[in-house]
C-alpha atoms as a PDB file:
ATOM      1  CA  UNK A   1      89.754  78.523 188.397  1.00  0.00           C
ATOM      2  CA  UNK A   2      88.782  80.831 191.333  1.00  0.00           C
ATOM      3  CA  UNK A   3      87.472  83.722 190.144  1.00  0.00           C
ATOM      4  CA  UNK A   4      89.463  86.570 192.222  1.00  0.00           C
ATOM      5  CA  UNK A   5      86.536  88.125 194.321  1.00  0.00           C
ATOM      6  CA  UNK A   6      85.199  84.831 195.281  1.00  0.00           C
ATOM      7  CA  UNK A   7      85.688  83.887 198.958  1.00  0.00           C
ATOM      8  CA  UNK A   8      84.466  81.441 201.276  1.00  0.00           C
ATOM      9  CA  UNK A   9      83.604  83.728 203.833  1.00  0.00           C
ATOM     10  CA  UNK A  10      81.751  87.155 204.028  1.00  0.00           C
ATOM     11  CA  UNK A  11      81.606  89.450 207.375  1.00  0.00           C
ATOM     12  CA  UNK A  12      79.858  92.968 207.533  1.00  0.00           C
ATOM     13  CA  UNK A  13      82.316  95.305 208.965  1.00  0.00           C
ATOM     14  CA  UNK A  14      79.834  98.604 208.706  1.00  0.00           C
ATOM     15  CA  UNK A  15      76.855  99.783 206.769  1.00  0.00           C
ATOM     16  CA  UNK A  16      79.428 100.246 204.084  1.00  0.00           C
ATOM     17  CA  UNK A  17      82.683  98.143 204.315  1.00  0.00           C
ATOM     18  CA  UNK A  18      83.038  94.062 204.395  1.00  0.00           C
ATOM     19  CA  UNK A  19      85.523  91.973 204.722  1.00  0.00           C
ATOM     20  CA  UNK A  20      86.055  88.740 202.950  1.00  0.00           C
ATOM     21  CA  UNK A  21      88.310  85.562 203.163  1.00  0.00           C
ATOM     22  CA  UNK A  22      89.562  82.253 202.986  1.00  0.00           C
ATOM     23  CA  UNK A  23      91.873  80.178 205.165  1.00  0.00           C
ATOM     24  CA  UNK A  24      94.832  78.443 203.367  1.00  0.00           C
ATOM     25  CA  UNK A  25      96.097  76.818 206.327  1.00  0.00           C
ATOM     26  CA  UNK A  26      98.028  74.356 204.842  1.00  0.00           C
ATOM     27  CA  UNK A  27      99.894  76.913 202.910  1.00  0.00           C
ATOM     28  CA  UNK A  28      99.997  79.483 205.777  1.00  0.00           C
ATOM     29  CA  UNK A  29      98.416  81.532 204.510  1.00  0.00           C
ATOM     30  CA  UNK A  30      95.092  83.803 204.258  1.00  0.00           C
ATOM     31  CA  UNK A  31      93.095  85.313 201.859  1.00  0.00           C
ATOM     32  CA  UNK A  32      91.762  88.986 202.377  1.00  0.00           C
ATOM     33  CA  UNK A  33      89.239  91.000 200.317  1.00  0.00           C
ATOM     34  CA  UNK A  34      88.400  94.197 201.564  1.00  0.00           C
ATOM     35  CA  UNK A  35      85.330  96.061 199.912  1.00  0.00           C
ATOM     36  CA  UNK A  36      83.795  99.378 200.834  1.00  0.00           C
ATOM     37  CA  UNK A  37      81.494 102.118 199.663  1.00  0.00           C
ATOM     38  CA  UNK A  38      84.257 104.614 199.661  1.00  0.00           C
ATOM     39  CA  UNK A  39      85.992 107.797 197.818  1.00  0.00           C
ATOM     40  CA  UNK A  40      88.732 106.736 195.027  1.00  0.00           C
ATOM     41  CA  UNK A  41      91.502 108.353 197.294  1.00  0.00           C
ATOM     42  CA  UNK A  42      90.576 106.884 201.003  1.00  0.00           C
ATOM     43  CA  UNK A  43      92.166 104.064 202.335  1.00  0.00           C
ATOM     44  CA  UNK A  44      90.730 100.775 203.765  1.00  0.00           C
ATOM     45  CA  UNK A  45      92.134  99.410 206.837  1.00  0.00           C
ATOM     46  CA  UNK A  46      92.393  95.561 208.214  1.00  0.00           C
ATOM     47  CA  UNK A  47      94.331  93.886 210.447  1.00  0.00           C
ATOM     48  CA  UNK A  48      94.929  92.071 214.087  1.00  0.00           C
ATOM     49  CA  UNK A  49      95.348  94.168 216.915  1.00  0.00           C
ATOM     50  CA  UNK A  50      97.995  93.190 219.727  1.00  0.00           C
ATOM     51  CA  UNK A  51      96.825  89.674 221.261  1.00  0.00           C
ATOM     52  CA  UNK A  52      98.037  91.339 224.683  1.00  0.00           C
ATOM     53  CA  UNK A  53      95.921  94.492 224.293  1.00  0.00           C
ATOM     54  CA  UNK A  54      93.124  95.159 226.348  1.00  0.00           C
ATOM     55  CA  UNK A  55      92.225  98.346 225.233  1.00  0.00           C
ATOM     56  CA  UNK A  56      93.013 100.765 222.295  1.00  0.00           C
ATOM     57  CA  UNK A  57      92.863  97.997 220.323  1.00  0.00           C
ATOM     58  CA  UNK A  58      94.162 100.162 217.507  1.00  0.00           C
ATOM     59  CA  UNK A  59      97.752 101.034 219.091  1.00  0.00           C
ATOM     60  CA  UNK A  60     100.680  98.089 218.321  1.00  0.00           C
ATOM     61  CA  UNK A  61      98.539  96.515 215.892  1.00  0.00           C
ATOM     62  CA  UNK A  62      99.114  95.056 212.208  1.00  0.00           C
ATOM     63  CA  UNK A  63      97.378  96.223 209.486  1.00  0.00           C
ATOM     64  CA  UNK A  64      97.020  95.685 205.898  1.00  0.00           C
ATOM     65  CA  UNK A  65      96.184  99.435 204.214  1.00  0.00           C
ATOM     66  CA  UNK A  66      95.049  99.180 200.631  1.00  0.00           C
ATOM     67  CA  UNK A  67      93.342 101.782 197.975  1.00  0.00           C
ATOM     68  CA  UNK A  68      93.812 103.265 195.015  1.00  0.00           C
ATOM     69  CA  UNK A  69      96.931 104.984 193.521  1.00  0.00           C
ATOM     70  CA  UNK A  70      96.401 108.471 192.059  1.00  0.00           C
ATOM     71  CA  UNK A  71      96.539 106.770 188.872  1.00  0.00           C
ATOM     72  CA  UNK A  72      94.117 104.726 190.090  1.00  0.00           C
ATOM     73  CA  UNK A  73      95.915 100.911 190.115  1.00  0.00           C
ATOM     74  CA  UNK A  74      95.698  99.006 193.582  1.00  0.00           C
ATOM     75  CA  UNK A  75      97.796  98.392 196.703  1.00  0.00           C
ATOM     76  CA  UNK A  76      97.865  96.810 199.457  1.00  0.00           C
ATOM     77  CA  UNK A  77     100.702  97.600 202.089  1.00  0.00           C
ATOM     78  CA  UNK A  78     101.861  96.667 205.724  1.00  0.00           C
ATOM     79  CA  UNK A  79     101.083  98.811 208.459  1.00  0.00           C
ATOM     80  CA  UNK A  80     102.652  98.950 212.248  1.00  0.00           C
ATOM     81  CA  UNK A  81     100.290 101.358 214.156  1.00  0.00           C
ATOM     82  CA  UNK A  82     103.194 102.367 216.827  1.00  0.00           C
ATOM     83  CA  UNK A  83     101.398 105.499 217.686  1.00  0.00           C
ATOM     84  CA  UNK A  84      98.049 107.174 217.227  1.00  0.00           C
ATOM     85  CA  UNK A  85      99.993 109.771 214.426  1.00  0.00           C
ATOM     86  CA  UNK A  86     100.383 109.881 210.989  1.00  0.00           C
ATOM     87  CA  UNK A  87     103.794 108.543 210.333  1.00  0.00           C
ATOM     88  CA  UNK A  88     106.759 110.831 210.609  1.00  0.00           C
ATOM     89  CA  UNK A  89     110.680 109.611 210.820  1.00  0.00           C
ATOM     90  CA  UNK A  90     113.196 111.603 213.766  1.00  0.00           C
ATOM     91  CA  UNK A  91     116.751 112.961 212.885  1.00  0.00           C
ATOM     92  CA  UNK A  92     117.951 108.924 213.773  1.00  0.00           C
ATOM     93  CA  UNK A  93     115.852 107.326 211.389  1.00  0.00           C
ATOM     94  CA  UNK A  94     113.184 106.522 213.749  1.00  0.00           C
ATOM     95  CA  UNK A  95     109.743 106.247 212.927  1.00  0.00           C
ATOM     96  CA  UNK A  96     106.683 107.006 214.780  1.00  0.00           C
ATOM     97  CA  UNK A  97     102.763 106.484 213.876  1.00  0.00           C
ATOM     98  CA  UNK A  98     100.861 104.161 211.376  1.00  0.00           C
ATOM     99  CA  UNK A  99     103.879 103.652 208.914  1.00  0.00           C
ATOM    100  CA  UNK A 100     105.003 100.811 206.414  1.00  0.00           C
ATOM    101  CA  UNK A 101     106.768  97.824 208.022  1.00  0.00           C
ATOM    102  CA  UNK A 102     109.398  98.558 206.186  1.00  0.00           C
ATOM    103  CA  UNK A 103     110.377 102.204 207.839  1.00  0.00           C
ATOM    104  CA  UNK A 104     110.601 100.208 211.140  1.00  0.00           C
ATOM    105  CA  UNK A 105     113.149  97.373 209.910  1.00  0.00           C
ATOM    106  CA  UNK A 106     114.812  99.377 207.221  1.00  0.00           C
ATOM    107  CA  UNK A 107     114.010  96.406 204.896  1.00  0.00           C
ATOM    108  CA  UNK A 108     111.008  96.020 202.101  1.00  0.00           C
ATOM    109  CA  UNK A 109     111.911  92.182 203.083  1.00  0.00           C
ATOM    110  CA  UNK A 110     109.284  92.955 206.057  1.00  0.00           C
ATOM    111  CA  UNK A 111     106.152  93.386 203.983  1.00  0.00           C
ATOM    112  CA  UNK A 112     104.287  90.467 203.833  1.00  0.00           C
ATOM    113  CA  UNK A 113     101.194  91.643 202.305  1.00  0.00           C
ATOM    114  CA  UNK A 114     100.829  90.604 198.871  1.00  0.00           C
ATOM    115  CA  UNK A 115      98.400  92.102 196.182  1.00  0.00           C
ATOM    116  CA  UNK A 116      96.439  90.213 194.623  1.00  0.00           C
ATOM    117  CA  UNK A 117      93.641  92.002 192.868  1.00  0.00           C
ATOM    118  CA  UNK A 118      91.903  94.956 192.987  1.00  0.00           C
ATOM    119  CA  UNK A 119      89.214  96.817 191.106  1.00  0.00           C
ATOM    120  CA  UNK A 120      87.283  99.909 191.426  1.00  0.00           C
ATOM    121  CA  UNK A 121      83.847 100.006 190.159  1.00  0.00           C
ATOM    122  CA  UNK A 122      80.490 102.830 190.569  1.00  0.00           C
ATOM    123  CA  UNK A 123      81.998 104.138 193.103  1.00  0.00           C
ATOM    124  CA  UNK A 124      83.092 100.521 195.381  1.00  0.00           C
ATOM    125  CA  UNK A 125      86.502 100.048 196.040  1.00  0.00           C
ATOM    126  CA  UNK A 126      87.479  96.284 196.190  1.00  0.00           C
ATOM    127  CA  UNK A 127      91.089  94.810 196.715  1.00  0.00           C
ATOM    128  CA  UNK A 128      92.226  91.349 197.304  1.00  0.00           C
ATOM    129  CA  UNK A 129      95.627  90.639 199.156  1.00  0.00           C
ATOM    130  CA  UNK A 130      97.364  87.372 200.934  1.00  0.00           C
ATOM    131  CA  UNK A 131      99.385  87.628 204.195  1.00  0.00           C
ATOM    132  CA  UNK A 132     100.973  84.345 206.189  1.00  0.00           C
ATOM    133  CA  UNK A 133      99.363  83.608 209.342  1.00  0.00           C
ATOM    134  CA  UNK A 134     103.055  83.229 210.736  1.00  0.00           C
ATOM    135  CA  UNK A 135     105.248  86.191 209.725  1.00  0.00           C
ATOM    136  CA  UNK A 136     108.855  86.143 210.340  1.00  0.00           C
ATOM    137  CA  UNK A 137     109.471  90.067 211.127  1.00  0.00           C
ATOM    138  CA  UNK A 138     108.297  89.645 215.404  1.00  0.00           C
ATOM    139  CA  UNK A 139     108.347  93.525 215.829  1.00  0.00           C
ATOM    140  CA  UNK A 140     105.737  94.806 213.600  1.00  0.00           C
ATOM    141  CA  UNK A 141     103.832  91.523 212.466  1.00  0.00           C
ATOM    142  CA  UNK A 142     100.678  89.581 214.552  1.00  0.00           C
ATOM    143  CA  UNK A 143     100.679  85.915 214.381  1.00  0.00           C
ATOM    144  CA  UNK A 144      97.115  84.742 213.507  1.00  0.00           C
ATOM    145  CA  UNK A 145      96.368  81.600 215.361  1.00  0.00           C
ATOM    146  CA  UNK A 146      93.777  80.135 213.039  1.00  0.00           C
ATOM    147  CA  UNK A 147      91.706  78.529 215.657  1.00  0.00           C
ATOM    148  CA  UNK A 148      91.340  80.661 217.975  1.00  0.00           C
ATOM    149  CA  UNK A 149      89.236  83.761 218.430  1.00  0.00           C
ATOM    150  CA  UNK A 150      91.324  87.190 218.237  1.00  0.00           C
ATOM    151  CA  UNK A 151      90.381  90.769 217.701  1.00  0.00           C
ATOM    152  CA  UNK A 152      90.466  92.528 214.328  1.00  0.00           C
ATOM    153  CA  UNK A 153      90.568  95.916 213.777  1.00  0.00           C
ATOM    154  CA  UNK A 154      89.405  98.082 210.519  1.00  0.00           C
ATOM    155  CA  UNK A 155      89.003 101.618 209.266  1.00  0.00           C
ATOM    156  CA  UNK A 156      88.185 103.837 206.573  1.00  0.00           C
ATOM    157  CA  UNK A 157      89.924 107.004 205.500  1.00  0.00           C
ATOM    158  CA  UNK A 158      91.608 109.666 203.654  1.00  0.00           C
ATOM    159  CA  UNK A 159      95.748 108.949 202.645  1.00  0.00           C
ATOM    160  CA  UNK A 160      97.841 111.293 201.201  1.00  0.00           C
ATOM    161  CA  UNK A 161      99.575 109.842 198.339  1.00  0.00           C
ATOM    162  CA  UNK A 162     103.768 109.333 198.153  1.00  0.00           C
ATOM    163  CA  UNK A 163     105.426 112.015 196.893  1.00  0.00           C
ATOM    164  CA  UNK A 164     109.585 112.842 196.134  1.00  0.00           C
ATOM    165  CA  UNK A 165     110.788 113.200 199.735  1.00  0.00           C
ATOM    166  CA  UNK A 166     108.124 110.646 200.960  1.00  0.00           C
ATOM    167  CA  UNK A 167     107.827 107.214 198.869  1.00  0.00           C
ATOM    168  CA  UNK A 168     104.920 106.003 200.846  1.00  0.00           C
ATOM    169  CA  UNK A 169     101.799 106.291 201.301  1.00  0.00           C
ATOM    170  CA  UNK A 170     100.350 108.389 204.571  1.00  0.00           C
ATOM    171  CA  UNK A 171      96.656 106.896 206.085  1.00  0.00           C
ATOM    172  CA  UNK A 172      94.818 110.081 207.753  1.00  0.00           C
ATOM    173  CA  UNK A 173      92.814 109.659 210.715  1.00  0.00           C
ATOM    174  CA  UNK A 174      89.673 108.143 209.877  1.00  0.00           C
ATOM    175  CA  UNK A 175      88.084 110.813 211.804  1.00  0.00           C
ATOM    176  CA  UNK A 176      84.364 109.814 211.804  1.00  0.00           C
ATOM    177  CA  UNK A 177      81.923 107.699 214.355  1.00  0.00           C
ATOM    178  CA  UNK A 178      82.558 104.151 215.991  1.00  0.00           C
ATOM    179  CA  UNK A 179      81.764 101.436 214.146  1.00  0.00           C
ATOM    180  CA  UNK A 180      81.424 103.514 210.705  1.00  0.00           C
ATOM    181  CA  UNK A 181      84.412 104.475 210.428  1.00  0.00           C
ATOM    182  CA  UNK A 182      86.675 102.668 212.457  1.00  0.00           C
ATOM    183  CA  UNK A 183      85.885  99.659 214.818  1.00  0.00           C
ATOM    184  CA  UNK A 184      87.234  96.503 216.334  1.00  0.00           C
ATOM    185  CA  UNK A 185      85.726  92.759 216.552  1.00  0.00           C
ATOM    186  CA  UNK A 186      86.378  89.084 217.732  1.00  0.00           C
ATOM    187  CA  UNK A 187      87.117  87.301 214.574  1.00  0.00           C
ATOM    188  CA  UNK A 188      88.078  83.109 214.452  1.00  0.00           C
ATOM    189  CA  UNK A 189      88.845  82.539 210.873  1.00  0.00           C
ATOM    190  CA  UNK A 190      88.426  79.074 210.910  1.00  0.00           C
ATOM    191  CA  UNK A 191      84.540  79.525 211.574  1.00  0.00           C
ATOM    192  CA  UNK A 192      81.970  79.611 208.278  1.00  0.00           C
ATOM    193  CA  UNK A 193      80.731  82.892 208.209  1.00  0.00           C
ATOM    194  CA  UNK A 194      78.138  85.092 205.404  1.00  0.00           C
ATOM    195  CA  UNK A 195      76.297  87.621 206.812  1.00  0.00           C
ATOM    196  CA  UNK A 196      77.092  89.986 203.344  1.00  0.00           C
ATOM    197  CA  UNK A 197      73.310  89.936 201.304  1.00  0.00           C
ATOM    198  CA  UNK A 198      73.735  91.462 198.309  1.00  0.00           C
ATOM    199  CA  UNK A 199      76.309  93.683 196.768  1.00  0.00           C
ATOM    200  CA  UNK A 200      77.231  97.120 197.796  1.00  0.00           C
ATOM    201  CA  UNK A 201      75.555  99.805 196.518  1.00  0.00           C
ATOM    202  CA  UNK A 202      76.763 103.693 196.649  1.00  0.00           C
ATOM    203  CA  UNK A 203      74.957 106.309 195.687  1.00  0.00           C
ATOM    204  CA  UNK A 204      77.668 108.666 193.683  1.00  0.00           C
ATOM    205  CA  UNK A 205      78.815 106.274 191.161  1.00  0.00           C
ATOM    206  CA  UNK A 206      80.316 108.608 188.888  1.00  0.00           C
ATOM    207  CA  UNK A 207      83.523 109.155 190.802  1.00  0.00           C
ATOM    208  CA  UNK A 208      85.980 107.355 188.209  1.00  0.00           C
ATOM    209  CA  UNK A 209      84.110 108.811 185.681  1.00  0.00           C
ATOM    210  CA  UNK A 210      83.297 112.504 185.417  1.00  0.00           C
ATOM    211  CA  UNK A 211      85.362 115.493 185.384  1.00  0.00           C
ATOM    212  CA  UNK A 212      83.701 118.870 185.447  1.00  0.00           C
ATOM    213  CA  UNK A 213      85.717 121.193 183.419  1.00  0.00           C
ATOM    214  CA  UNK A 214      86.783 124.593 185.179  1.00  0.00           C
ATOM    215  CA  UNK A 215      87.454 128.067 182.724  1.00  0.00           C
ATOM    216  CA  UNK A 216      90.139 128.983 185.275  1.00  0.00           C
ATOM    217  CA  UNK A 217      91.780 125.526 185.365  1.00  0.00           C
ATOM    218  CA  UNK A 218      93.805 123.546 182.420  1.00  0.00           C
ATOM    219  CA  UNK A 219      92.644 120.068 182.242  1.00  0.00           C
ATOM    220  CA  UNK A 220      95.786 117.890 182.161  1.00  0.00           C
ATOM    221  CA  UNK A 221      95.427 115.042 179.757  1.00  0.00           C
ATOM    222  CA  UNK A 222      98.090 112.111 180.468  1.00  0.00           C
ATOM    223  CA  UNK A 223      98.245 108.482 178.863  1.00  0.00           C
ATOM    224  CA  UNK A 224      98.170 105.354 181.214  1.00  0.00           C
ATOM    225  CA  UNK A 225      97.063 101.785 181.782  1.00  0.00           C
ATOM    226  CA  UNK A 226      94.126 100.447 181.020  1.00  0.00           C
ATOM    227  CA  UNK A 227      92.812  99.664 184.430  1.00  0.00           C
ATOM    228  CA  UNK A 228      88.944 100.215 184.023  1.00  0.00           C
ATOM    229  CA  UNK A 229      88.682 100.676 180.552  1.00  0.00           C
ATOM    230  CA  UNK A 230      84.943  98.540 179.889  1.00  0.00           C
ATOM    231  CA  UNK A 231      84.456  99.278 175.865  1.00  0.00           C
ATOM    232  CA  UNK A 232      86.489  96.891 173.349  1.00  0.00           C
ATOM    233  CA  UNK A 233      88.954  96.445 171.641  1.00  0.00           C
ATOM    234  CA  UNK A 234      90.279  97.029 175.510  1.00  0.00           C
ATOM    235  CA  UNK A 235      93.607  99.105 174.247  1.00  0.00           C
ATOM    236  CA  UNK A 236      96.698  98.478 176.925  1.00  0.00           C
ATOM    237  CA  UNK A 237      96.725 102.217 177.141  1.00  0.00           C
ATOM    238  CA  UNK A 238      94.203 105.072 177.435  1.00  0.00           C
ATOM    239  CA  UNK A 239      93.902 108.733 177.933  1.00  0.00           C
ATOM    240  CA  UNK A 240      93.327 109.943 181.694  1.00  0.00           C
ATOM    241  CA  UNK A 241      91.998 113.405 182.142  1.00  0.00           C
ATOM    242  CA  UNK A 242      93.049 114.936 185.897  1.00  0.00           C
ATOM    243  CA  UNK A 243      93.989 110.997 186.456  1.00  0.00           C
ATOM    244  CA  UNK A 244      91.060 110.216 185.782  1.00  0.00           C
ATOM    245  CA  UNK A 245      91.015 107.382 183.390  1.00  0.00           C
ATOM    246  CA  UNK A 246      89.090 107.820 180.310  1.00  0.00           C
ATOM    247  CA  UNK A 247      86.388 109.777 181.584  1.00  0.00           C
ATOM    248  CA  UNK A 248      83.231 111.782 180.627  1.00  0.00           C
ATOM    249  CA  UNK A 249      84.213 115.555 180.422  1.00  0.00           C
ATOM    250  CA  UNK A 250      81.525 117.594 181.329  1.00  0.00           C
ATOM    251  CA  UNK A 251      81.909 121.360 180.298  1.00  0.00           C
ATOM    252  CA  UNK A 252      79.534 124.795 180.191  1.00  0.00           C
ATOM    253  CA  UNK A 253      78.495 126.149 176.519  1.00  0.00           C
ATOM    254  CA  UNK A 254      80.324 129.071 176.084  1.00  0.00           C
ATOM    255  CA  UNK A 255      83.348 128.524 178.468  1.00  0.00           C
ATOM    256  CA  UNK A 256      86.998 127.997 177.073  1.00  0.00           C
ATOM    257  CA  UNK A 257      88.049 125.301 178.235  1.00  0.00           C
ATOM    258  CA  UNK A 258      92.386 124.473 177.852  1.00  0.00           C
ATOM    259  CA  UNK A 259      93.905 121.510 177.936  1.00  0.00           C
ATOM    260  CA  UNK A 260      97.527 120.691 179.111  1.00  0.00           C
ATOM    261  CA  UNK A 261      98.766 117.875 176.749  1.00  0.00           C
ATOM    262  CA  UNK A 262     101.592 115.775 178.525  1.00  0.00           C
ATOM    263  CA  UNK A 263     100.839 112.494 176.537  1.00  0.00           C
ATOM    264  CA  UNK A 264     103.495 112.224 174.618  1.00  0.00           C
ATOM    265  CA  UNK A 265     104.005 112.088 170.783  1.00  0.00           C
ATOM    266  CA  UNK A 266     102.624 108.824 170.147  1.00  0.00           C
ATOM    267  CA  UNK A 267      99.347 109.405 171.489  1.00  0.00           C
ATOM    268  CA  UNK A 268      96.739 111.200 169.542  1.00  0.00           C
ATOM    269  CA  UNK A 269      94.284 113.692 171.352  1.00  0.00           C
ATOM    270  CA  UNK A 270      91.345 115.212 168.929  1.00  0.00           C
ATOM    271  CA  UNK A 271      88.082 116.892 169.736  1.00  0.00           C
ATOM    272  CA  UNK A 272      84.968 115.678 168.006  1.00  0.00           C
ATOM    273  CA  UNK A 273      81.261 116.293 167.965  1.00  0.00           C
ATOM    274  CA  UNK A 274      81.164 113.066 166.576  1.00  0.00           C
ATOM    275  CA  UNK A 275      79.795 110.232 169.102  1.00  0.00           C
ATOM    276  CA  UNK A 276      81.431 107.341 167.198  1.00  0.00           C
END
């Protein structure tokens, strides 16, 4: 049994992001873990740029974008970077900018990114996807020759999340210094690589954790998934706070503080001094 953040190979993207993998040739396939020191609602960028591209490595490329949804379970998406824009579709249908594969084709058929895993832990976000090294969509997809050195690209960043009128997610531009937070390398997969000592390490860990309590503001208290929950007996559901799940409250002495219940009515939400 492979445990699902175990890889064979480990390369240091920035100060604060890594990429992992391992090379399934013989199924076609490739192995991708993407971990950075990073905010719960930025993005994390990966992918092959354009083998014909000499330049603007970023434009024409294909990319894997992956995160956190607002209720904080993980994703991992196709990307065509067909313009330096966010993504926006014209009165035709058209689209334009770093959008899903699938708002080129018209099909979800073209995303060949699957999720694998994904956690999000004192404040690292880590995600764990597969994509062939031979797609079949030619417009949006990058072969990877497996033997051969190619460029890579990467990037961290904000994303809006989807809403009613738009069901996908929207990357931001990553809007900070070379090689922090964006940058491109020469990458041949088939070569041994582990230049990643020791784990990542950020210094706000209480991101998942901690909501600060606001007189002016109802706290809205929801019921999800489990997804971080650490204590047993591990229930399949918990109580998120701002979707935040299961968090500390933190609040002022003397401040009313209201809550918006939208649980439902089989979920019980009480108030006790009691730490047990």
């Amino acid at each position: 049994y492979e445990q699902p953040t175990m890889f064979e190979n480990c390369k240091v993207l920035s100060l604060n992001y890594r990429v992992r993998w391992t090379l399934r040739k013989e199924e076609n396939k490739i192995d991708i873990g993407l971990e950075a020191v990073t905010g719960i609602q930025n993005y994390m960028a990966f992918g092959w740029a354009n083998p014909n591209s000499s330049s603007g490595y970023m434009l024409h490329a294909d990319v894997t974008v992956s995160g956190f949804t607002e209720e904080g379970m993980p994703f991992a998406e196709d990307y065509y970077i067909s313009d330096y824009s966010e993504c926006s579709v014209d009165e035709n249908d058209v689209a334009r900018g770093v959008c899903p594969d699938s708002l080129y084709s018209g099909s979800d058929s073209v995303n060949n990114t699957h999720l694998v895993y994904g956690h999000r832990k004192d404040g690292v976000s880590f995600v764990r996807y597969q994509r062939p090294l031979k797609a079949n969509d030619p417009k949006a997809d990058v072969p990877v020759n497996h033997t051969a050195n190619a460029t890579v690209i990467w990037a961290l960043g904000r994303i809006k999340p989807p809403d009613y009128l738009r069901p996908y997610s929207l990357p931001q531009n990553h809007g900070g210094p070379r090689f922090e937070a964006y940058g491109y390398l020469s990458l041949n997969v088939s070569e041994k690589v582990n230049d990643c000592a020791g784990p990542l390490d950020a210094e706000d860990k209480e991101d998942q954790e901690l909501v600060i309590a606001d007189a002016n503001t109802p706290l809205v208290v929801t019921s999800g998934p489990a997804v971080h929950y650490p204590n047993p007996p591990n229930p399949s559901k918990v109580l998120y706070i701002n979707k935040k799940e299961a968090p500390l409250l933190r609040v002022e002495r003397g401040v009313t503080v209201k809550f918006s219940v939208q649980a439902g009515h089989d979920v019980a939400f009480y108030m006790t001094s009691d730490a047990l």
